[in-house]
PDB file of N, CA and C in Angstrom:
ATOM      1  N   UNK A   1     -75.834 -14.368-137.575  1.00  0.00           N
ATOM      2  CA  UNK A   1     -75.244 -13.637-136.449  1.00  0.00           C
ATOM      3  C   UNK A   1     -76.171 -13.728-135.251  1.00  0.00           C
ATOM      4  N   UNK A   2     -75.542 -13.269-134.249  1.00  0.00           N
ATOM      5  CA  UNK A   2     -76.374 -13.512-133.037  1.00  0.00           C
ATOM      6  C   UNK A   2     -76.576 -12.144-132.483  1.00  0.00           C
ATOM      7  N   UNK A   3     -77.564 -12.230-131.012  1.00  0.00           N
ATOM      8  CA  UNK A   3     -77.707 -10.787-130.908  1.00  0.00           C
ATOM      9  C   UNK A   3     -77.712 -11.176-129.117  1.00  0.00           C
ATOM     10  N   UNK A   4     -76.988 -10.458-128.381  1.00  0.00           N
ATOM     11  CA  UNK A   4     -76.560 -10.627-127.018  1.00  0.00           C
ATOM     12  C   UNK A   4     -77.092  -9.176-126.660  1.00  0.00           C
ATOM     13  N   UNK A   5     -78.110  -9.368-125.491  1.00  0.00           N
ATOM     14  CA  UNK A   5     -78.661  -8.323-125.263  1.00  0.00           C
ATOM     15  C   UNK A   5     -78.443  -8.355-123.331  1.00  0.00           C
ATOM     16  N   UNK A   6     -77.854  -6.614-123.228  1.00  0.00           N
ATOM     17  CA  UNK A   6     -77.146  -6.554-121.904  1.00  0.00           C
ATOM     18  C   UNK A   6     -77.893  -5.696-121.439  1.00  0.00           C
ATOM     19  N   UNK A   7     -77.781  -5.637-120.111  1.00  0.00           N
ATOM     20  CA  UNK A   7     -78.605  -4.677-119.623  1.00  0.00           C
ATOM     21  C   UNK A   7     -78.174  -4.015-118.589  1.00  0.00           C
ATOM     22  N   UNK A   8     -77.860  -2.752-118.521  1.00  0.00           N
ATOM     23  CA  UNK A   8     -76.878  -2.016-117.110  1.00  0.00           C
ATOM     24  C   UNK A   8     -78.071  -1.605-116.740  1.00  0.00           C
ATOM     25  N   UNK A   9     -77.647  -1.471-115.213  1.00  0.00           N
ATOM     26  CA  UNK A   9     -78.424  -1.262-113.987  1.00  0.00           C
ATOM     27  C   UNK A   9     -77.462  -0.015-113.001  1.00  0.00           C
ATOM     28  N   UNK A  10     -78.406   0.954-112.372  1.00  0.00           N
ATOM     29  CA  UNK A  10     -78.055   2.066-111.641  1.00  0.00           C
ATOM     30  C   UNK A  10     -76.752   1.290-110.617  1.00  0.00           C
ATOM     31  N   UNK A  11     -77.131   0.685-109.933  1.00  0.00           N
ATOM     32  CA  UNK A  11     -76.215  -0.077-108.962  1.00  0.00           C
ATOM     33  C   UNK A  11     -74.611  -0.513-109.547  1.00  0.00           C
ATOM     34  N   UNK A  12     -73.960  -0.103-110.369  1.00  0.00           N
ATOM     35  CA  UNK A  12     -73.230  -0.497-111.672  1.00  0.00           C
ATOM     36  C   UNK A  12     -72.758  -1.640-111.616  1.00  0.00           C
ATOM     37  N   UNK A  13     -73.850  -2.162-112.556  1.00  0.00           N
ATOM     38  CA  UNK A  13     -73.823  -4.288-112.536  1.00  0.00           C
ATOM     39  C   UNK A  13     -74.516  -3.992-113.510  1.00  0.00           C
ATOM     40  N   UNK A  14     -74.305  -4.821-114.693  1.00  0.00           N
ATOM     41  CA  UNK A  14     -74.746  -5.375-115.604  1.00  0.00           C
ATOM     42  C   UNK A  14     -75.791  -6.681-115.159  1.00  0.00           C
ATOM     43  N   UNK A  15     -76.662  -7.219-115.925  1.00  0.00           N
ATOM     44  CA  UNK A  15     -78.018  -8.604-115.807  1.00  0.00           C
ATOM     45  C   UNK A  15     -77.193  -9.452-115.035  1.00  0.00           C
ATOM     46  N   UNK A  16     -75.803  -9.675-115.617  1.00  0.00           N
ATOM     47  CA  UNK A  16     -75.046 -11.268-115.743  1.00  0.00           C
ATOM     48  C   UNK A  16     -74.204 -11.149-114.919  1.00  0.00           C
ATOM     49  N   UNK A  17     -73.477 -11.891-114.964  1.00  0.00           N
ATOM     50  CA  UNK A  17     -72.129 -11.724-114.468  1.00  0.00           C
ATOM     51  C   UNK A  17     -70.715 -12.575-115.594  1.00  0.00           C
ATOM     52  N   UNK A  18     -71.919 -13.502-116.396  1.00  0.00           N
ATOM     53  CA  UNK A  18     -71.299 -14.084-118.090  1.00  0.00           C
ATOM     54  C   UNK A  18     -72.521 -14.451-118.929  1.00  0.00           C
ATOM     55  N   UNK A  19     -71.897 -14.231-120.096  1.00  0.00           N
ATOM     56  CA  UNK A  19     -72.733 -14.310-121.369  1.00  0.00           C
ATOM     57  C   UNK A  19     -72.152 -14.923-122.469  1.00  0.00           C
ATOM     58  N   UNK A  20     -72.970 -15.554-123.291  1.00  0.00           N
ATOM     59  CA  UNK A  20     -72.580 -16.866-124.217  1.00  0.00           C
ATOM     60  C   UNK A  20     -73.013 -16.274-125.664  1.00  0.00           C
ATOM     61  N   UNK A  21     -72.387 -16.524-126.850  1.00  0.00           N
ATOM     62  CA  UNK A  21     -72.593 -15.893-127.860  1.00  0.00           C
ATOM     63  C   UNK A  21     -71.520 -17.054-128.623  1.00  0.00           C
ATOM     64  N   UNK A  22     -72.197 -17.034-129.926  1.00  0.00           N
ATOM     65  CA  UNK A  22     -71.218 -17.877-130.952  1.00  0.00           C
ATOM     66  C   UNK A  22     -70.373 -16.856-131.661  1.00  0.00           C
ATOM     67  N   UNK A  23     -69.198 -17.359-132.096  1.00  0.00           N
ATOM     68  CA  UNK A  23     -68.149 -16.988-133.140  1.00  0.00           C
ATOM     69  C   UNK A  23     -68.896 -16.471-134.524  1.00  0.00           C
ATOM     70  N   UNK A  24     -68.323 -14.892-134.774  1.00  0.00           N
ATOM     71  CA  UNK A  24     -68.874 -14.754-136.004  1.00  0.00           C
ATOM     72  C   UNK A  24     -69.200 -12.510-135.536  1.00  0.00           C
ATOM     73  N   UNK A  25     -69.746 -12.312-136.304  1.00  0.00           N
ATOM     74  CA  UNK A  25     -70.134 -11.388-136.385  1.00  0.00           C
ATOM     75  C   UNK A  25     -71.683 -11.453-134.941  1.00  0.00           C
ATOM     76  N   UNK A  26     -71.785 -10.588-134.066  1.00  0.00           N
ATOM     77  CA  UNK A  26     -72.165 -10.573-132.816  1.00  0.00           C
ATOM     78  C   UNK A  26     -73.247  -9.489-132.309  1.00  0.00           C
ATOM     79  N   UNK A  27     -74.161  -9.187-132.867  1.00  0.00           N
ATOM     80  CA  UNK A  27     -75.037  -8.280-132.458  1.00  0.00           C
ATOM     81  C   UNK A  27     -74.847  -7.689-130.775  1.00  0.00           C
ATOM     82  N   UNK A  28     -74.443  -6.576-130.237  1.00  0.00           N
ATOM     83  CA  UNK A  28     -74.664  -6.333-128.992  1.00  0.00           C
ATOM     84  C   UNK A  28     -75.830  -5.026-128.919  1.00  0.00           C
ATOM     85  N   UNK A  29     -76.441  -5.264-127.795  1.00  0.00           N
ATOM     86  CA  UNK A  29     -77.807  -4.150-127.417  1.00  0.00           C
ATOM     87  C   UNK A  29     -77.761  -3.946-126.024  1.00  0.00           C
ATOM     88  N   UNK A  30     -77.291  -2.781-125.949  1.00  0.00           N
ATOM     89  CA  UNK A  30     -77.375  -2.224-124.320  1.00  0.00           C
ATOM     90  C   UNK A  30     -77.991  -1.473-124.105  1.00  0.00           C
ATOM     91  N   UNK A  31     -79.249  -1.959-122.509  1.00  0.00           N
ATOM     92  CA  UNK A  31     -80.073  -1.349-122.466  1.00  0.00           C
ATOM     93  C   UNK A  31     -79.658  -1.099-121.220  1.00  0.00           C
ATOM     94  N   UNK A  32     -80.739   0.363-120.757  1.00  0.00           N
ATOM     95  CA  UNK A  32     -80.479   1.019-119.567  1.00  0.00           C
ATOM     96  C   UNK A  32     -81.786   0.614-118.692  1.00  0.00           C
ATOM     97  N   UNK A  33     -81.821   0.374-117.484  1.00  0.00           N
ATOM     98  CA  UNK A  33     -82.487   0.158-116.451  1.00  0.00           C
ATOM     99  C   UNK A  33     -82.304   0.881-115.529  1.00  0.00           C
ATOM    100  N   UNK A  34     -82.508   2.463-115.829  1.00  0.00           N
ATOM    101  CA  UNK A  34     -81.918   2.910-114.516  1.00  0.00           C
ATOM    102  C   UNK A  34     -82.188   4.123-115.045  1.00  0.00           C
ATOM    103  N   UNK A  35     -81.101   5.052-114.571  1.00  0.00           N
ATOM    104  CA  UNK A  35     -81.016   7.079-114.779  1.00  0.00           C
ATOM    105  C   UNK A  35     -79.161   7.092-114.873  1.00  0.00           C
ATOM    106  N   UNK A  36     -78.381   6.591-114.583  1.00  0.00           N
ATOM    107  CA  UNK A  36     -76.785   6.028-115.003  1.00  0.00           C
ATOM    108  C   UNK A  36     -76.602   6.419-115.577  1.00  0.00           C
ATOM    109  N   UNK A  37     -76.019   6.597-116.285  1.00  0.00           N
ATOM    110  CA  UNK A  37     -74.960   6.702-117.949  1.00  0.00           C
ATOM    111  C   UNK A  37     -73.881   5.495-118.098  1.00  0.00           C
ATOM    112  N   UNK A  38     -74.555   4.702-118.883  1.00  0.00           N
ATOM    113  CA  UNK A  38     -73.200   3.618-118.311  1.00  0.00           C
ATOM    114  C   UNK A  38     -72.848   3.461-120.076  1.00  0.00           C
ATOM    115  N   UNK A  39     -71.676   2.542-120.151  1.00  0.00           N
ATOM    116  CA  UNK A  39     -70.963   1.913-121.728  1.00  0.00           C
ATOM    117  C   UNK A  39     -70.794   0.945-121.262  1.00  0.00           C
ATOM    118  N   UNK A  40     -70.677  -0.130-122.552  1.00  0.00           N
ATOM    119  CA  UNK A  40     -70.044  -1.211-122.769  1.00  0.00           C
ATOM    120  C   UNK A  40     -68.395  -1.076-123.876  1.00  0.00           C
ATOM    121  N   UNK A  41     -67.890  -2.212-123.514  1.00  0.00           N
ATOM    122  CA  UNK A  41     -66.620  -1.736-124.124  1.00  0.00           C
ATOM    123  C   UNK A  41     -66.342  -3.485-124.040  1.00  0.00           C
ATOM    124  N   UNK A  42     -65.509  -3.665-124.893  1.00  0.00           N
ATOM    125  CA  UNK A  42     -64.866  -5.383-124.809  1.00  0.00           C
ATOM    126  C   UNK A  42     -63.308  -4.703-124.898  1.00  0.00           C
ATOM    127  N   UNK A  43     -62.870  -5.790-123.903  1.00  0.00           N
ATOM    128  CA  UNK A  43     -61.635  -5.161-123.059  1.00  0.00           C
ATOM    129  C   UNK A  43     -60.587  -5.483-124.391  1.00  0.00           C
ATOM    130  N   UNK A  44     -59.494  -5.144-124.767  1.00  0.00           N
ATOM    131  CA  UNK A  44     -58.725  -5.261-126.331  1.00  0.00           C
ATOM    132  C   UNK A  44     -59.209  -4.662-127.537  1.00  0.00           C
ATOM    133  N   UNK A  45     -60.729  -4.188-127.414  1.00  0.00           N
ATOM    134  CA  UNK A  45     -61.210  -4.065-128.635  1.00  0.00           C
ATOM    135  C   UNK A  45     -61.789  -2.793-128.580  1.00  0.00           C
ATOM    136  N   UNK A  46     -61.252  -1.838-127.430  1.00  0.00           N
ATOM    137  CA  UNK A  46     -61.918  -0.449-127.457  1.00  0.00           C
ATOM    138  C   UNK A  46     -62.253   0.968-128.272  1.00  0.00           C
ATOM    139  N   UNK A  47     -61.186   0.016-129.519  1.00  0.00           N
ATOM    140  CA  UNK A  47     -61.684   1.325-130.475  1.00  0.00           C
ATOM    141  C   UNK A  47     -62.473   0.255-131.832  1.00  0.00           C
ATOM    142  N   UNK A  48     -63.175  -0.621-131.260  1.00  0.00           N
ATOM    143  CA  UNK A  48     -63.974  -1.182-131.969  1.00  0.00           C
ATOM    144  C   UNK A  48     -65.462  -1.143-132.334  1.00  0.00           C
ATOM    145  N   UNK A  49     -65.708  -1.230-130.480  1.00  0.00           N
ATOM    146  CA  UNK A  49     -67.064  -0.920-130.382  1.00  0.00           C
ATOM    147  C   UNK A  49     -67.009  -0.469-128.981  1.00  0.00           C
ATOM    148  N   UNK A  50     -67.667   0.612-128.691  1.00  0.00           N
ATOM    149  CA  UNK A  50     -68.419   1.250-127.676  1.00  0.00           C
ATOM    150  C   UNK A  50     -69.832   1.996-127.373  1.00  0.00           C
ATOM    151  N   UNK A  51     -70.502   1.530-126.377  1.00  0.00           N
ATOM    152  CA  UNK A  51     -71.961   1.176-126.733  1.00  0.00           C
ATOM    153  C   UNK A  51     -72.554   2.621-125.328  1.00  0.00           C
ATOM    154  N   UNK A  52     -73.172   3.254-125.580  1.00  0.00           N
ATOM    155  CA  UNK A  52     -73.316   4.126-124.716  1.00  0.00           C
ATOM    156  C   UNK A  52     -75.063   4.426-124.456  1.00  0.00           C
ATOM    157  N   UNK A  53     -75.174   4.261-122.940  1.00  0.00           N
ATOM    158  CA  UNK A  53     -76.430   4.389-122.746  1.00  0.00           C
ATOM    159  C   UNK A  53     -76.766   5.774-121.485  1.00  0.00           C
ATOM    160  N   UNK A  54     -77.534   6.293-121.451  1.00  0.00           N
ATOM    161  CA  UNK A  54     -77.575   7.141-120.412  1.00  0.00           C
ATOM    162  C   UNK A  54     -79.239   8.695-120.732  1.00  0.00           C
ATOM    163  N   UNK A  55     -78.413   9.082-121.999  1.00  0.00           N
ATOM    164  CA  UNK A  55     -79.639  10.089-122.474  1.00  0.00           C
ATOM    165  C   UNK A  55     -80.629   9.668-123.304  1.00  0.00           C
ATOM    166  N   UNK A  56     -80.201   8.063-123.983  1.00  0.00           N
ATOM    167  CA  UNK A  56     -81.293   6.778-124.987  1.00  0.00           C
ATOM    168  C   UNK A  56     -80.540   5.656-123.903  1.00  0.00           C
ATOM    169  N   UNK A  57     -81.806   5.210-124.155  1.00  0.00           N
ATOM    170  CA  UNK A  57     -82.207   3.887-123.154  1.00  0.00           C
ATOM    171  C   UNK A  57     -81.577   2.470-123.850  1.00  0.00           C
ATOM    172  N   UNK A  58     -80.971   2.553-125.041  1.00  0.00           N
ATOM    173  CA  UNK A  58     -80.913   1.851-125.717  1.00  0.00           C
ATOM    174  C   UNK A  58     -79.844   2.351-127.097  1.00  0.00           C
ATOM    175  N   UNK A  59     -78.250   1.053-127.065  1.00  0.00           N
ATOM    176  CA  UNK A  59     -77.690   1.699-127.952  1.00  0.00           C
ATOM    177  C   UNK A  59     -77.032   0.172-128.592  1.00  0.00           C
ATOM    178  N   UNK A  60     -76.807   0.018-129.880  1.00  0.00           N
ATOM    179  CA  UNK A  60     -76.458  -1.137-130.249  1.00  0.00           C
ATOM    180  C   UNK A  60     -75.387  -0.760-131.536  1.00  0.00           C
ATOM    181  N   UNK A  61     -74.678  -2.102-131.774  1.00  0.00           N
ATOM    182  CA  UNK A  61     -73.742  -1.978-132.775  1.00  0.00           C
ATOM    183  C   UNK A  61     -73.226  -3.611-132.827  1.00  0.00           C
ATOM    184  N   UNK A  62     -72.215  -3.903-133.700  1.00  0.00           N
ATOM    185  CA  UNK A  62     -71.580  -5.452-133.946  1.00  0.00           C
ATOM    186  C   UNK A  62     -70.561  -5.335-133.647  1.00  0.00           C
ATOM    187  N   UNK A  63     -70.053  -6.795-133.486  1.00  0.00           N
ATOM    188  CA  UNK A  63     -68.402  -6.717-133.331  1.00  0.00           C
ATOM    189  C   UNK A  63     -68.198  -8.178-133.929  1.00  0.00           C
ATOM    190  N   UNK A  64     -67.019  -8.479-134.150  1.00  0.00           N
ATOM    191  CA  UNK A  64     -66.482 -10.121-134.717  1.00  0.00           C
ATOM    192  C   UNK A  64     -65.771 -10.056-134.143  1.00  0.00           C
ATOM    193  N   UNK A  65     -66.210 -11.240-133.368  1.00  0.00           N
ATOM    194  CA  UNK A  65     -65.500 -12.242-132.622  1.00  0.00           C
ATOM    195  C   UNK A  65     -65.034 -13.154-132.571  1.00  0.00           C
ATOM    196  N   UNK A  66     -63.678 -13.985-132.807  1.00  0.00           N
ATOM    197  CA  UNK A  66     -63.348 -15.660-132.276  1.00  0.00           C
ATOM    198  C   UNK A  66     -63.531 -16.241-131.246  1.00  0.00           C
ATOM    199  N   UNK A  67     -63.718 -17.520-131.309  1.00  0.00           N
ATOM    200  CA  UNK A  67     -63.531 -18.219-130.004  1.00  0.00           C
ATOM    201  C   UNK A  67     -62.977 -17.853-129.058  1.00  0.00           C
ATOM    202  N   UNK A  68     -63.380 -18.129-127.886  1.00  0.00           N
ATOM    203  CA  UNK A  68     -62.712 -17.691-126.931  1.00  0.00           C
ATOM    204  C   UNK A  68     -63.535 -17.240-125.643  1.00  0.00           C
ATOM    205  N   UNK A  69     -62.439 -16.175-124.816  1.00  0.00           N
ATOM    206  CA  UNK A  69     -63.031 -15.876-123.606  1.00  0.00           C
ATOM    207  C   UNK A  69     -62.704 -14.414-123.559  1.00  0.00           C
ATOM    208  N   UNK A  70     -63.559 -13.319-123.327  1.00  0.00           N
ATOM    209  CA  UNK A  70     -63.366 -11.628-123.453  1.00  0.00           C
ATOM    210  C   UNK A  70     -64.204 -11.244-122.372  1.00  0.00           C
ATOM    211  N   UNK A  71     -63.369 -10.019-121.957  1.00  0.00           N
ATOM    212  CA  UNK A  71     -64.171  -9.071-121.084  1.00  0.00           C
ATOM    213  C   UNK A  71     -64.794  -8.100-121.755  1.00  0.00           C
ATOM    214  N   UNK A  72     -66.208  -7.832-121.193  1.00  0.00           N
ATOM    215  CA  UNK A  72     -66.570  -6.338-121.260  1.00  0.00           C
ATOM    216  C   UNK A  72     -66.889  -5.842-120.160  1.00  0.00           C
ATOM    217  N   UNK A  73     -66.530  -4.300-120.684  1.00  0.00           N
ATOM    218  CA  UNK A  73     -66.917  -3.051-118.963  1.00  0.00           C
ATOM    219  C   UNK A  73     -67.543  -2.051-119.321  1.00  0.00           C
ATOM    220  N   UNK A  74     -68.123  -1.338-118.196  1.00  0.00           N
ATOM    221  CA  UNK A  74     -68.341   0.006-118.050  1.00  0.00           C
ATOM    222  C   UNK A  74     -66.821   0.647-118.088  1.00  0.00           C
ATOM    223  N   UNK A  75     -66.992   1.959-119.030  1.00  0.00           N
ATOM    224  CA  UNK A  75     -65.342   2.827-119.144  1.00  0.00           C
ATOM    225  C   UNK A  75     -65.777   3.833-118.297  1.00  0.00           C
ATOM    226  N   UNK A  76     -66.950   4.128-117.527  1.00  0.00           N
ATOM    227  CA  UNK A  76     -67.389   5.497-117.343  1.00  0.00           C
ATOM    228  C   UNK A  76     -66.043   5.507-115.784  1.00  0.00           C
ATOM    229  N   UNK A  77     -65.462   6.474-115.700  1.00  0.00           N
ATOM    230  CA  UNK A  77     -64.577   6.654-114.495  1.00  0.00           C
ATOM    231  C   UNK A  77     -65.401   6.131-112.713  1.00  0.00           C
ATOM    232  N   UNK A  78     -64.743   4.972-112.142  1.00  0.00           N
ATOM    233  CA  UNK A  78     -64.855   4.238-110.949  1.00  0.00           C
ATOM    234  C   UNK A  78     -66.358   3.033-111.287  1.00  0.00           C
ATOM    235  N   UNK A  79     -66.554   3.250-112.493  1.00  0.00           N
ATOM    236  CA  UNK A  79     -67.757   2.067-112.769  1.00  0.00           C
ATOM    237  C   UNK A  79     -67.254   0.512-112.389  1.00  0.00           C
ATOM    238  N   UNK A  80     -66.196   0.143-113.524  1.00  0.00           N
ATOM    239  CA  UNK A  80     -65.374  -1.261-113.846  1.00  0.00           C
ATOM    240  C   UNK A  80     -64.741  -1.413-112.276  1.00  0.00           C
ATOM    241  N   UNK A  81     -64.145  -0.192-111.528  1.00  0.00           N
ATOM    242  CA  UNK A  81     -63.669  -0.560-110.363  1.00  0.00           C
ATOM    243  C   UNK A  81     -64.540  -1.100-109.222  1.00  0.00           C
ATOM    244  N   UNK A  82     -65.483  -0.907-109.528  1.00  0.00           N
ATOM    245  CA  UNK A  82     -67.135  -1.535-108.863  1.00  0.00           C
ATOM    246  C   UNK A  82     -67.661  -2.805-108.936  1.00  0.00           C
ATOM    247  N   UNK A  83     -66.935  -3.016-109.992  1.00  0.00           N
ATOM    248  CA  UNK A  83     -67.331  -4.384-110.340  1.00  0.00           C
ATOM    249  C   UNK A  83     -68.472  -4.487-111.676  1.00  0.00           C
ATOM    250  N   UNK A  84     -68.451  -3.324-112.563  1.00  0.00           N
ATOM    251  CA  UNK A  84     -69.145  -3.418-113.871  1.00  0.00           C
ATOM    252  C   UNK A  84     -68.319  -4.101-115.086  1.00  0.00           C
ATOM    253  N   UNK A  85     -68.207  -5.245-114.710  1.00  0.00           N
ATOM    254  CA  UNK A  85     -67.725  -5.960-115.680  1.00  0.00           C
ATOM    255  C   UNK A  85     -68.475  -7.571-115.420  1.00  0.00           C
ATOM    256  N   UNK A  86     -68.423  -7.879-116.914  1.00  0.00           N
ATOM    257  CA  UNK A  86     -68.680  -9.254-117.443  1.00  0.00           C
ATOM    258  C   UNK A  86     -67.845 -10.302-118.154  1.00  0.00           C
ATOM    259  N   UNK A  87     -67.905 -11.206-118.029  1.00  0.00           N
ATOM    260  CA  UNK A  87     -67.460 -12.447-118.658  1.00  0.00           C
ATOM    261  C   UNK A  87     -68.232 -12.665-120.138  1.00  0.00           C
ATOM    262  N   UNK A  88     -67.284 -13.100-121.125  1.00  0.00           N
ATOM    263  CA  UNK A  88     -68.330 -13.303-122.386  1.00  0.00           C
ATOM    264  C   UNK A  88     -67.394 -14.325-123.079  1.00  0.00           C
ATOM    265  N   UNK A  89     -68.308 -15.441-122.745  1.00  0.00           N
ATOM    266  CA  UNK A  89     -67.514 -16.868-123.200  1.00  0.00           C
ATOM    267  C   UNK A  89     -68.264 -17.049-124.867  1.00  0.00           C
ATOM    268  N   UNK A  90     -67.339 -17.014-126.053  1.00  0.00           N
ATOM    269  CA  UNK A  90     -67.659 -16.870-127.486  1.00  0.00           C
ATOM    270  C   UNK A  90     -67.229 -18.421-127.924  1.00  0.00           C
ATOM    271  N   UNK A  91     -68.184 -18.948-128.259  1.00  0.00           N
ATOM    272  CA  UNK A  91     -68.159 -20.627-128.736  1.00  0.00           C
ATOM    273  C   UNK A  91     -68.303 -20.864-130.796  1.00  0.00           C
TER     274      UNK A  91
END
């Protein structure tokens, strides 16, 4: 498995703007850079995994994934409308 490590920022932007990860079971680690409260979420898969950072600096969990092309966002209310979202191209 792999391990894709994200990083939200106060400004609500994530490191990237896309991220590369192979097919399979998917380590994610979201870290905080900031004082925020931000989540990750993969857009279709929201009651799968949701990753929450804000009072720990640091929150992780897996997901399985196919090939393909998926979004993830911030869910926190007017974050994603900001532009806290990423591209995550799965090979």
């Amino acid at each position: 498995n792999g391990l894709l490590r994200v990083v939200a920022y106060d400004r609500q932007a994530f490191d990237a703007d896309q991220y590369e990860a192979s097919a399979g079971e998917i380590s994610i680690e979201l870290v905080l850079d900031g004082f925020l409260a931000h989540t990750l979420v993969v857009e279709g898969l929201e009651d799968e995994l949701r990753l929450e950072v804000g009072d720990d600096e640091i929150d992780s969990g897996t997901v399985t994934l196919a090939a393909g092309r998926y979004i993830f966002y911030c869910d926190i209310a007017g974050h994603r409308s900001s532009g806290m979202e990423a591209r995550l191209l799965v090979s």
